[in-house]
N, C-alpha and C. Protein backbone atom coordinates (compact mmCIF):
# COMPACT_ATOMS: atom_id res chain seq x y z
N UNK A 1 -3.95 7.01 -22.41
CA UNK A 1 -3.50 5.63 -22.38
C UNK A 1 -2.57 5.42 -21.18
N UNK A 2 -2.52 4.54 -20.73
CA UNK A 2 -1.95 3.97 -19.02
C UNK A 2 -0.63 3.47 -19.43
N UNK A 3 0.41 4.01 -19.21
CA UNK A 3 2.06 3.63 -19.36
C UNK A 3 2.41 3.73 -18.46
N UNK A 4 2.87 2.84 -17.61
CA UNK A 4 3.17 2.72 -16.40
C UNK A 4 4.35 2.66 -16.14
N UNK A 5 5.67 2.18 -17.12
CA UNK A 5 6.88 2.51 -17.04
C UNK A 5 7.33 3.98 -17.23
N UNK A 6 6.16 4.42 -18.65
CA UNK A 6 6.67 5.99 -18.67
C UNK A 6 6.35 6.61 -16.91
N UNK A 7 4.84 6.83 -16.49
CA UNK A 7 4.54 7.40 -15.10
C UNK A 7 5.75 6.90 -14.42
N UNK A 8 6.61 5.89 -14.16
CA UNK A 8 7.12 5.65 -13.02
C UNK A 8 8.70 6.57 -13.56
N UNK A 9 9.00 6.33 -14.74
CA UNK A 9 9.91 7.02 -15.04
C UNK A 9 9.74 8.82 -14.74
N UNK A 10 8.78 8.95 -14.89
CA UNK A 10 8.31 10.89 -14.85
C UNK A 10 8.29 11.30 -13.28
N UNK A 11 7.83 10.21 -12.45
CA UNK A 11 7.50 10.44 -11.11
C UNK A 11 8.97 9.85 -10.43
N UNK A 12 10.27 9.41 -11.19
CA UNK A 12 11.39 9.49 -10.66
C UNK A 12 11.75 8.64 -9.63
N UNK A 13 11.29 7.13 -9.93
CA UNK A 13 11.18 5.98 -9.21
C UNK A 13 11.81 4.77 -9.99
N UNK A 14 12.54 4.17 -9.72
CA UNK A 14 13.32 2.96 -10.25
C UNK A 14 11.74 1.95 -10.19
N UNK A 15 11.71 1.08 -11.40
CA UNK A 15 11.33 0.06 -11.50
C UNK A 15 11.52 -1.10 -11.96
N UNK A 16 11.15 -2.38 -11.71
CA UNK A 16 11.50 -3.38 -12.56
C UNK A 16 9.98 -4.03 -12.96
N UNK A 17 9.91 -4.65 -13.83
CA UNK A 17 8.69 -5.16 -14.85
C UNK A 17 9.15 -6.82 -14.21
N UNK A 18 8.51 -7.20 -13.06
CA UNK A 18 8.50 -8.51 -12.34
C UNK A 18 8.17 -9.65 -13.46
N UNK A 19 6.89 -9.35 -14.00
CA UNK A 19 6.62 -9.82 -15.37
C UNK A 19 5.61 -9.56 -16.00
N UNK A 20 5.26 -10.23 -17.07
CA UNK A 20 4.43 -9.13 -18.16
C UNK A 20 3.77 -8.67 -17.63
N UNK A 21 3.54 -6.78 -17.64
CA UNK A 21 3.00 -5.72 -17.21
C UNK A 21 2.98 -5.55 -15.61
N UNK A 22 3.37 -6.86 -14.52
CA UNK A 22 3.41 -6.68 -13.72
C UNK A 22 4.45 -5.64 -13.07
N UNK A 23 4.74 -4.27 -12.60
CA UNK A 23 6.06 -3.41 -12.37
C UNK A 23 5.81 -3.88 -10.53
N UNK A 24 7.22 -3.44 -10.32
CA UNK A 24 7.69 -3.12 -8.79
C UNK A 24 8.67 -1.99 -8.68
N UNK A 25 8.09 -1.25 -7.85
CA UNK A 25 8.91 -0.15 -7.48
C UNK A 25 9.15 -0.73 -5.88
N UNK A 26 10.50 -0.34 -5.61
CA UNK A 26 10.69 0.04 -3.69
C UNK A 26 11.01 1.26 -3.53
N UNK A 27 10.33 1.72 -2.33
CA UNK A 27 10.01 3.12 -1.60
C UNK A 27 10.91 2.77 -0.11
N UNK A 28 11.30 3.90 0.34
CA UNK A 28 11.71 4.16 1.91
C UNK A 28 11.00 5.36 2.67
N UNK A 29 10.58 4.86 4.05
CA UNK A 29 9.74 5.84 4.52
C UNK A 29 11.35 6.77 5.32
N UNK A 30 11.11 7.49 5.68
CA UNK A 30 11.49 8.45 6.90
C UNK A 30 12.17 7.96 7.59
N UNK A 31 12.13 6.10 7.83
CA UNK A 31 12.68 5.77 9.28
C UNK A 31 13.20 4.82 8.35
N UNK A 32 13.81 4.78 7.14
CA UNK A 32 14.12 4.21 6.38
C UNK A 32 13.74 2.57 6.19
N UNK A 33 12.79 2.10 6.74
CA UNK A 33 12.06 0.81 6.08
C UNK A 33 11.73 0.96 4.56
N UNK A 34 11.97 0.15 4.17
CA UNK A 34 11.62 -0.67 2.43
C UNK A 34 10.16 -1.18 2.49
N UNK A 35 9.83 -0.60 1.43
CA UNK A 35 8.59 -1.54 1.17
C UNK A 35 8.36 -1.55 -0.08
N UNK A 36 7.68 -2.41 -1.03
CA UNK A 36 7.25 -2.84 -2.71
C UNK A 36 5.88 -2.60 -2.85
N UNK A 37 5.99 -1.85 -3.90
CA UNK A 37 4.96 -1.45 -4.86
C UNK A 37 4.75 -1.94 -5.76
N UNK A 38 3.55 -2.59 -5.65
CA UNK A 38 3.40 -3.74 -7.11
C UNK A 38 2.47 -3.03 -8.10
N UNK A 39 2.26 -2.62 -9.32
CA UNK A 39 1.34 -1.98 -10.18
C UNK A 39 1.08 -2.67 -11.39
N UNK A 40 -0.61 -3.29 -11.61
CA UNK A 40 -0.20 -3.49 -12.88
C UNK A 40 -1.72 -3.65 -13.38
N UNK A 41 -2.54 -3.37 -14.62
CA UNK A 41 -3.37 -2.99 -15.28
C UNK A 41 -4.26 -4.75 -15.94
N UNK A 42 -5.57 -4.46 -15.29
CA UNK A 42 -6.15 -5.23 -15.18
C UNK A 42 -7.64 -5.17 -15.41
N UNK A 43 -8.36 -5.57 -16.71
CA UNK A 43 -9.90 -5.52 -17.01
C UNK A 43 -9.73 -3.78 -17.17
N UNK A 44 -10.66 -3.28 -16.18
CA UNK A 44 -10.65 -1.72 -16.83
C UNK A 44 -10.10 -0.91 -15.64
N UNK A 45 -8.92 -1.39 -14.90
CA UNK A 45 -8.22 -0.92 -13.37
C UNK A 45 -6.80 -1.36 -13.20
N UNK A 46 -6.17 0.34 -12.89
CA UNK A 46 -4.81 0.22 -12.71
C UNK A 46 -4.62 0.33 -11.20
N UNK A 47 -4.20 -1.37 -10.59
CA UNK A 47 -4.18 -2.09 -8.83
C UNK A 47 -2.70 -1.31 -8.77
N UNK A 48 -2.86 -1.01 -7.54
CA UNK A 48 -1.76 -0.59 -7.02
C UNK A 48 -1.51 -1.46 -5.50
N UNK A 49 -0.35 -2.04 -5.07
CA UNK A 49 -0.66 -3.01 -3.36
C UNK A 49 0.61 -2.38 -3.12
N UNK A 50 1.15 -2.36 -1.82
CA UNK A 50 2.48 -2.45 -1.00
C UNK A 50 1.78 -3.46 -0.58
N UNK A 51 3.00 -4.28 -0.81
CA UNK A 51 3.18 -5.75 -0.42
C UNK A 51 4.23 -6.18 -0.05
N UNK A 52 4.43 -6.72 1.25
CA UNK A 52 3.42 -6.96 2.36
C UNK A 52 3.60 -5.45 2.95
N UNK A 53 2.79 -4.78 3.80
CA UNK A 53 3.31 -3.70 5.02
C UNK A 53 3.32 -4.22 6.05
N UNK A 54 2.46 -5.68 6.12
CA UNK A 54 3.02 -5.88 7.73
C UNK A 54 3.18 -7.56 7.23
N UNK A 55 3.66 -8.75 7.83
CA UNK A 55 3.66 -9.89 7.48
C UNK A 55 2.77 -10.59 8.39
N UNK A 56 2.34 -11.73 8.12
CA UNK A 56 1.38 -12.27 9.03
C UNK A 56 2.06 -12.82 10.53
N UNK A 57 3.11 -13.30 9.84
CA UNK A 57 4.66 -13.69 11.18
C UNK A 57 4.48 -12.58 12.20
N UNK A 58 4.64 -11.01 11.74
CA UNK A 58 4.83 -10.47 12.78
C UNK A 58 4.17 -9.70 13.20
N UNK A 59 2.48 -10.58 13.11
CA UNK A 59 1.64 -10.56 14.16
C UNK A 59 1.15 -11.50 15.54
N UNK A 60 1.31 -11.20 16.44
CA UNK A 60 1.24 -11.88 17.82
C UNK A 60 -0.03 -12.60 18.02
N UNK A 61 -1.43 -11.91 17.43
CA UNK A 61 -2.95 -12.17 16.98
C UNK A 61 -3.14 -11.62 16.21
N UNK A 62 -2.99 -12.28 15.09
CA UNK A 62 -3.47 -11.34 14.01
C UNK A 62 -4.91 -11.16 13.79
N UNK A 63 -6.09 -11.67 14.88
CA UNK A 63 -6.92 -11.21 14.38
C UNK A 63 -7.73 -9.93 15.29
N UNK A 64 -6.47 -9.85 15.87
CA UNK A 64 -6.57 -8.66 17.05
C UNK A 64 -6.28 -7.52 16.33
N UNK A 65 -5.57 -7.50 15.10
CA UNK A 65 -5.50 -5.99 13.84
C UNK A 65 -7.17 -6.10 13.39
N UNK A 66 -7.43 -6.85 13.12
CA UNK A 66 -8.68 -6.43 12.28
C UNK A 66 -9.65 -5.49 12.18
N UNK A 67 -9.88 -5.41 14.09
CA UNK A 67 -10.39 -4.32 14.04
C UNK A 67 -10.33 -2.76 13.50
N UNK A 68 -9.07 -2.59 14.02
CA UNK A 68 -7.90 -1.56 13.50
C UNK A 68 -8.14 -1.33 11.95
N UNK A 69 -7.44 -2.39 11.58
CA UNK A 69 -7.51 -2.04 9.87
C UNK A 69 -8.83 -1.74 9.27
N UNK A 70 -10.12 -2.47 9.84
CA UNK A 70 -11.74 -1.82 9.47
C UNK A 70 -11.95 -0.22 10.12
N UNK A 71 -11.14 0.27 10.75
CA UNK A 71 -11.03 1.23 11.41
C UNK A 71 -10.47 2.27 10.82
N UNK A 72 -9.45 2.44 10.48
CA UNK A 72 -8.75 2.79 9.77
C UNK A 72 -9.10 2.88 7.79
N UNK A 73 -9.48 1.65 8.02
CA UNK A 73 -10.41 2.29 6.21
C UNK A 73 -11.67 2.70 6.29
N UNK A 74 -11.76 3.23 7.09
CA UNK A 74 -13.36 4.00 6.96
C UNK A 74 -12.61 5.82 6.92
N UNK A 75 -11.45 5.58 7.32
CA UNK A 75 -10.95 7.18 7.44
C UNK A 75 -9.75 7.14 6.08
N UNK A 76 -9.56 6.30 5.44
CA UNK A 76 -8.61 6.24 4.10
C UNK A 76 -9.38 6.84 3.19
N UNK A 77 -8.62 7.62 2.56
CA UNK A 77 -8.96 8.25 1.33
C UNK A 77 -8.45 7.40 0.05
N UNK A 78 -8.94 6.70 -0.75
CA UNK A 78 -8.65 6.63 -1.90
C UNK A 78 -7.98 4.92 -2.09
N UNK A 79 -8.07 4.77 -0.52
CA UNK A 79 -6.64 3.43 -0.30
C UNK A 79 -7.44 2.55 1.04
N UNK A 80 -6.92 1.05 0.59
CA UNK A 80 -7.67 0.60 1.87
C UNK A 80 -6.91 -0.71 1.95
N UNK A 81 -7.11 -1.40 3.19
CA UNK A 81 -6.21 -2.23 4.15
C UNK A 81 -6.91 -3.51 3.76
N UNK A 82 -6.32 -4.32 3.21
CA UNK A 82 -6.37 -5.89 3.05
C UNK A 82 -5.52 -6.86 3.11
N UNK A 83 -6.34 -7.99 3.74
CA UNK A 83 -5.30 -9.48 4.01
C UNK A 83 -5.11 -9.99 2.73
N UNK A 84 -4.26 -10.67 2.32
CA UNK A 84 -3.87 -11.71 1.18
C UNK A 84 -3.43 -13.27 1.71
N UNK A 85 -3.88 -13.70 0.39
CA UNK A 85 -3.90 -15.72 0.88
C UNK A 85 -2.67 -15.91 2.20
N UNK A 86 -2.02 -15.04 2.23
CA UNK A 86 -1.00 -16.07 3.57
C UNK A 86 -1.24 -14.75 4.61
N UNK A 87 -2.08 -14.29 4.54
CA UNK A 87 -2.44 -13.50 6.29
C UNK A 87 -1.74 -12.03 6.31
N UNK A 88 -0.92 -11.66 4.68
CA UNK A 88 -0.49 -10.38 5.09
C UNK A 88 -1.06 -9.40 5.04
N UNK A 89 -0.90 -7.95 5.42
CA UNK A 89 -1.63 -6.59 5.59
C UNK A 89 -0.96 -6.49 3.96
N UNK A 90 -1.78 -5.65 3.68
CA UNK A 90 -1.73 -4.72 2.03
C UNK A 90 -1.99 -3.44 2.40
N UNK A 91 -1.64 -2.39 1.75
CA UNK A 91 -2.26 -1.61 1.28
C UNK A 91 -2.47 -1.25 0.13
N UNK A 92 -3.89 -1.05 -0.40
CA UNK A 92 -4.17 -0.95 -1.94
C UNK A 92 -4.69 -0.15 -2.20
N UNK A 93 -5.35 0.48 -3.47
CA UNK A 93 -5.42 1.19 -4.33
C UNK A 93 -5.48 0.91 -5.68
N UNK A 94 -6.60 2.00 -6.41
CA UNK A 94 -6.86 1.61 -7.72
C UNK A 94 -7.33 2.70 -8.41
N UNK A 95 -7.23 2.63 -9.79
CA UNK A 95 -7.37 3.96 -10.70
C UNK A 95 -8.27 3.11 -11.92
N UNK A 96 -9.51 3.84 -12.58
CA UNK A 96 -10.12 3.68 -13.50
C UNK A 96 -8.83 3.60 -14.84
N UNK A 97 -8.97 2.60 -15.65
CA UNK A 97 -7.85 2.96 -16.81
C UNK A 97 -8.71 4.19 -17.57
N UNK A 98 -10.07 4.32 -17.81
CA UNK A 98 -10.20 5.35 -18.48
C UNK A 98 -10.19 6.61 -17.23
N UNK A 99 -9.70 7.28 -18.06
CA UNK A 99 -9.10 8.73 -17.53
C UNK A 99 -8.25 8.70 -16.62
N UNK A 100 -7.15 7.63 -16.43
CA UNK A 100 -6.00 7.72 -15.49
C UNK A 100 -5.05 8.42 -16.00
N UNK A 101 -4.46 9.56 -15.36
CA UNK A 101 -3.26 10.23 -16.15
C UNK A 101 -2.31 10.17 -15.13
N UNK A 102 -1.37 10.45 -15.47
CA UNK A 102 0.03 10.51 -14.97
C UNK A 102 -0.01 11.53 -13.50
N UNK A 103 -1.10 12.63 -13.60
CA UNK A 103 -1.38 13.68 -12.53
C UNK A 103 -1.85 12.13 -11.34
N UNK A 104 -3.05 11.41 -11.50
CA UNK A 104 -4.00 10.98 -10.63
C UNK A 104 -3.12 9.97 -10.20
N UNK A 105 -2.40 8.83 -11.28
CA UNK A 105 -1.12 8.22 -10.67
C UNK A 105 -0.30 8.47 -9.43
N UNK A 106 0.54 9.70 -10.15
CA UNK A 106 1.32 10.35 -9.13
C UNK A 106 0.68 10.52 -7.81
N UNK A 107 -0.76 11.06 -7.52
CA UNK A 107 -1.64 11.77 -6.36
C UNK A 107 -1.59 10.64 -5.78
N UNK A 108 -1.97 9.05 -6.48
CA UNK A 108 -2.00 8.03 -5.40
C UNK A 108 -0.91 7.54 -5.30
N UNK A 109 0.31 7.72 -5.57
CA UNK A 109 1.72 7.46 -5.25
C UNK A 109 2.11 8.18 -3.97
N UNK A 110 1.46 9.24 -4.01
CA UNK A 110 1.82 10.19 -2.91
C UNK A 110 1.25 9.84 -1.67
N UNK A 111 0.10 9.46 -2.08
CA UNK A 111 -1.09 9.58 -0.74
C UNK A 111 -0.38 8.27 0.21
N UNK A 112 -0.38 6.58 -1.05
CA UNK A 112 0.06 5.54 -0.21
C UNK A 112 1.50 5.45 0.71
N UNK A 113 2.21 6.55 0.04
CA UNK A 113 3.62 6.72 0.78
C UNK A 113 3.19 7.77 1.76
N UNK A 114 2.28 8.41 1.75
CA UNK A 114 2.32 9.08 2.94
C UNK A 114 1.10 7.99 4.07
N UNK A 115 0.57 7.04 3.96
CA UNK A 115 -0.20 6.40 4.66
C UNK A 115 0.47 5.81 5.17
N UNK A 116 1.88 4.87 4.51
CA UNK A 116 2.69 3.88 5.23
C UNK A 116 3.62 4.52 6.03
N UNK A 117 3.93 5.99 5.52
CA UNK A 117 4.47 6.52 6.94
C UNK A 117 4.72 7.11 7.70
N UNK A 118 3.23 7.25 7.74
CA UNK A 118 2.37 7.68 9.00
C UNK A 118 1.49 6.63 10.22
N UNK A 119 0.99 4.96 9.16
CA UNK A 119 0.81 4.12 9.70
C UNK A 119 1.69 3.23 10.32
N UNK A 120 2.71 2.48 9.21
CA UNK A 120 3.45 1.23 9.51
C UNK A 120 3.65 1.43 11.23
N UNK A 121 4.55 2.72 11.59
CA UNK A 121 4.96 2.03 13.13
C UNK A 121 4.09 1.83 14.02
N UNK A 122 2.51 2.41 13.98
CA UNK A 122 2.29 2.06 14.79
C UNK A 122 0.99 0.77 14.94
N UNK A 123 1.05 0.25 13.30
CA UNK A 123 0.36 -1.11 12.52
C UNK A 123 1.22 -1.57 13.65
N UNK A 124 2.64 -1.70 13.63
CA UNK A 124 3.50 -2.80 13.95
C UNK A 124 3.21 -2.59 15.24
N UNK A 125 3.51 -2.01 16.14
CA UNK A 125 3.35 -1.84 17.83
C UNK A 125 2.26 -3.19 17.67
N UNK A 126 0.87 -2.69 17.18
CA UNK A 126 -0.07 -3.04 17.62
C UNK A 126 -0.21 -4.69 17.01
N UNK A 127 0.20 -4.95 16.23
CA UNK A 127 0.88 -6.43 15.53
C UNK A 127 1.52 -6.80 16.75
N UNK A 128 2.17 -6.26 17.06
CA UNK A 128 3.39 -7.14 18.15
C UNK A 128 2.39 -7.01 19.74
N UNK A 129 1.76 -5.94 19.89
CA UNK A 129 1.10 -5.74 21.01
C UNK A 129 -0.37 -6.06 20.94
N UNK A 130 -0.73 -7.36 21.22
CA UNK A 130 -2.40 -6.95 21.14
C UNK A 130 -3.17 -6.07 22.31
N UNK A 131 -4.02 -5.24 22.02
CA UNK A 131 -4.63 -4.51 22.85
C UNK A 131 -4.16 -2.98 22.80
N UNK A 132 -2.50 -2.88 22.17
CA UNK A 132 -2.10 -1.51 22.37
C UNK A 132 -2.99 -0.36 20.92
N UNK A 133 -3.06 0.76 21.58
CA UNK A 133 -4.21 1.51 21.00
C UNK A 133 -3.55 2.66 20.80
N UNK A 134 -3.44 3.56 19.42
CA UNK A 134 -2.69 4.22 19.41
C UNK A 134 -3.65 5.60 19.26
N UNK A 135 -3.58 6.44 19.30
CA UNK A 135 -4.12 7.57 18.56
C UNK A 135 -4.27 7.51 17.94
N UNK A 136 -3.46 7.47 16.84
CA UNK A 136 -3.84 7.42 15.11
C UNK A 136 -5.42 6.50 15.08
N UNK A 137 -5.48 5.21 16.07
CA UNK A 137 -6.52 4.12 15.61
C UNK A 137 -8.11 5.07 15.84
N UNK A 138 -7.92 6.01 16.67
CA UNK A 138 -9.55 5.93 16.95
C UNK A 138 -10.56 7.25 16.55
């Protein structure tokens, strides 16, 4: 059964319950940026988003990422890059409710904190820079 306050409590993460069943956790990468973790159980799927990782504001062309981000989810494991109604980057993720345990939770807790930071700085360069091309992209 999918308890998502217990997992967040076991995996040693402050949360708040935004509202019914909706939780938010905030994470800090390495270079100490904040970002929100929204989780919450839906039809037969536990959604996981960081929301926003990049904002639509602080893109210069935002449709100069696109490529990038189709780029970039062809090499994501488990997690993949989407816009939402006002133009922001996501990153998401999702778990079957049947057979989600607290192990497979945790694995994609791990994976998306290690995607954002390893990605975010250089999402953002390329947000602020159109045309700049990083390694990570290709």
């Amino acid at each position: 059964m999918v308890n998502l306050a217990a997992w967040f409590k076991r995996y040693e993460w402050g949360y708040v319950e935004v509202e019914g069943g909706v939780f938010r956790a905030t994470f800090a990468t390495e270079t100490d940026d904040e970002f929100d973790l929204f989780v919450f159980v839906e039809d037969d799927w536990v959604h996981l988003a960081v929301s926003p990782l990049l904002t639509a504001a602080s893109m210069v062309e935002p449709g100069a990422l696109l490529p990038i981000l189709l780029r970039l989810n062809q090499r994501l494991t488990a997690a993949r890059f989407a816009l939402d109604s006002d133009g922001d980057v996501n990153l998401l993720a999702d778990l079957p409710v049947a057979g989600a345990t607290y192990a497979a939770f945790a694995q994609i807790l791990d994976l998306l904190t290690e995607y954002v930071g390893r990605l975010v700085g250089e999402l953002r360069r390329a947000a602020g820079n159109p045309g700049y091309q990083s390694p990570l992209f290709s």
